[in-house]
Protein backbone atom coordinates (compact mmCIF):
# COMPACT_ATOMS: atom_id res chain seq x y z
CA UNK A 1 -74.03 42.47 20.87
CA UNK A 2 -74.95 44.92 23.62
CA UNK A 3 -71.15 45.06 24.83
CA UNK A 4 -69.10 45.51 21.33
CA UNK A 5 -71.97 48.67 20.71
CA UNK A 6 -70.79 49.65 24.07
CA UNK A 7 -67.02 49.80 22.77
CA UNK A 8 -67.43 51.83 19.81
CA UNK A 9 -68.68 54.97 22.36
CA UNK A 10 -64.62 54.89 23.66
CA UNK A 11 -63.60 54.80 20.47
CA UNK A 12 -61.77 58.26 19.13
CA UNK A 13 -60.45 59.65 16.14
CA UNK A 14 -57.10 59.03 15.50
CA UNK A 15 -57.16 55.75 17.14
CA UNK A 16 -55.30 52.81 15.47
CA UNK A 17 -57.28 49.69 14.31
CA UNK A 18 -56.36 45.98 13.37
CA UNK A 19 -57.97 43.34 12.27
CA UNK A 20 -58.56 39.86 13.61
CA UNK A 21 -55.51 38.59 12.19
CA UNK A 22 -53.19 41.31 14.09
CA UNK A 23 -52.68 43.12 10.76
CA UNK A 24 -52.38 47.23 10.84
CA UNK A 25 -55.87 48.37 8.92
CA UNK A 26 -55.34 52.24 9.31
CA UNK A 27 -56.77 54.52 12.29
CA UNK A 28 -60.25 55.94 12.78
CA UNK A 29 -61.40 59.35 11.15
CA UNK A 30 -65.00 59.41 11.65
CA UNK A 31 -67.06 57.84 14.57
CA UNK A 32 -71.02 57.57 14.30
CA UNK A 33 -72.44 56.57 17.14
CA UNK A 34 -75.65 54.02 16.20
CA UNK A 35 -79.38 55.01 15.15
CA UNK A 36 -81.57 52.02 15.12
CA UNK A 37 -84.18 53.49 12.99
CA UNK A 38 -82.23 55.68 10.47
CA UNK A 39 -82.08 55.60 7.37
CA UNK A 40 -85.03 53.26 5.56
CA UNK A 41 -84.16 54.33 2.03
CA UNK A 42 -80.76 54.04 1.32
CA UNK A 43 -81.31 55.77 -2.07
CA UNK A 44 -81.93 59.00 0.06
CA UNK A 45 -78.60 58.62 1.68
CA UNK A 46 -76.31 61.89 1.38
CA UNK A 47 -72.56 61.79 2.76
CA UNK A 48 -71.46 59.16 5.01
CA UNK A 49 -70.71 56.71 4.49
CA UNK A 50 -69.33 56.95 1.37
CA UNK A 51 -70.44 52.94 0.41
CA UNK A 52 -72.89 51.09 -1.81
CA UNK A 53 -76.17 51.94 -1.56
CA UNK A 54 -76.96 48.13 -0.08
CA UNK A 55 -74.83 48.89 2.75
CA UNK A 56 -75.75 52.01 4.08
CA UNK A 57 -79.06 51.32 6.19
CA UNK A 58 -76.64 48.41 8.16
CA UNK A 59 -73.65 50.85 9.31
CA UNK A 60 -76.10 53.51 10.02
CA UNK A 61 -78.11 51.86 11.94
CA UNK A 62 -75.65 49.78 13.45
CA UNK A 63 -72.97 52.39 14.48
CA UNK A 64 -69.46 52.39 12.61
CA UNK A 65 -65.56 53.83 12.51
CA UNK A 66 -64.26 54.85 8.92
CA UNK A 67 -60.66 53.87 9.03
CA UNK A 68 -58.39 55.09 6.78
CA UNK A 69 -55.97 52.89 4.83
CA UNK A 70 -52.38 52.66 6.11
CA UNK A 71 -51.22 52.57 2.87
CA UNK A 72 -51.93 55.88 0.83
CA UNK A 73 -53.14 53.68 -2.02
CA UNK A 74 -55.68 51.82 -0.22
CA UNK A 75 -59.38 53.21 0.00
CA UNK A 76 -60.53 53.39 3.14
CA UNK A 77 -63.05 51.43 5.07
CA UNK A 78 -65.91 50.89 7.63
CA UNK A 79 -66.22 48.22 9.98
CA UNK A 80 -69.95 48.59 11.72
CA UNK A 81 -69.72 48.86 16.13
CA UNK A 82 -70.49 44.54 16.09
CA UNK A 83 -67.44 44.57 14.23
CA UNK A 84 -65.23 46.27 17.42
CA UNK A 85 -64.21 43.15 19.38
CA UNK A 86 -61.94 45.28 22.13
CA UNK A 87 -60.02 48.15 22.74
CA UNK A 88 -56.25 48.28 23.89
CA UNK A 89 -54.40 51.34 24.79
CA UNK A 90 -55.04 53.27 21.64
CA UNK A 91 -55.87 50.92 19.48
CA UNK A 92 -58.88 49.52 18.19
CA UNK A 93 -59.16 45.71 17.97
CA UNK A 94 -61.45 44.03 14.95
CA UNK A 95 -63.48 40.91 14.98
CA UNK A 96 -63.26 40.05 11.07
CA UNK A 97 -60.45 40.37 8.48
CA UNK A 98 -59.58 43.63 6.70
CA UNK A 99 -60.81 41.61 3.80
CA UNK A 100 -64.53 41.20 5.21
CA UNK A 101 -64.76 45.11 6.07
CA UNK A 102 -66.64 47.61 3.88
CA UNK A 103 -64.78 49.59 1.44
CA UNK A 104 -65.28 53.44 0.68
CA UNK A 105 -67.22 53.65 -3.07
């Protein structure tokens, strides 16, 4: 776990990101780097992410990348710094399926 929260600190805006399946997702817009004790009440939550209340504490504490959609229909997403399997070039590489990240609410 150590190294994929170690990838998300080379991680920049603008970067591209696919999933596990080689699909295009979007590219990053917002990077937040982890804080292991934030956030206990979810319900106190103000701004990002922009997600459930259930899955705020997670991605906060965790670290995560919103990606925008490629498609300007699509809501964007989060995928939490676990979810970062590598980095190539300028892209972003994903361990799960667009389907399995976090949509924007």
């Amino acid at each position: 776990m150590a190294e994929e929260h170690a990838l998300i600190a080379s991680v920049t805006e603008g970067m591209d990101v696919v999933d596990s399946d080689g699909e295009a997702v979007g590219s990053v817009v917002l990077v937040k780097m982890s804080d292991p004790d934030g956030l206990a009440d979810p319900d106190a939550h103000d701004g990002e992410p922009a997600v459930e209340p259930e899955e705020v504490t997670p991605l906060i504490r965790s670290g995560y990348i919103k990606i925008a959609h490629t498609d300007l229909l699509g809501s964007d997403k989060y995928a939490s710094a676990d979810e970062i399997g590598d980095l190539n070039n300028d892209t972003v590489i994903l361990t799960v399926p667009t389907s399995q990240l976090v949509v924007a609410s």
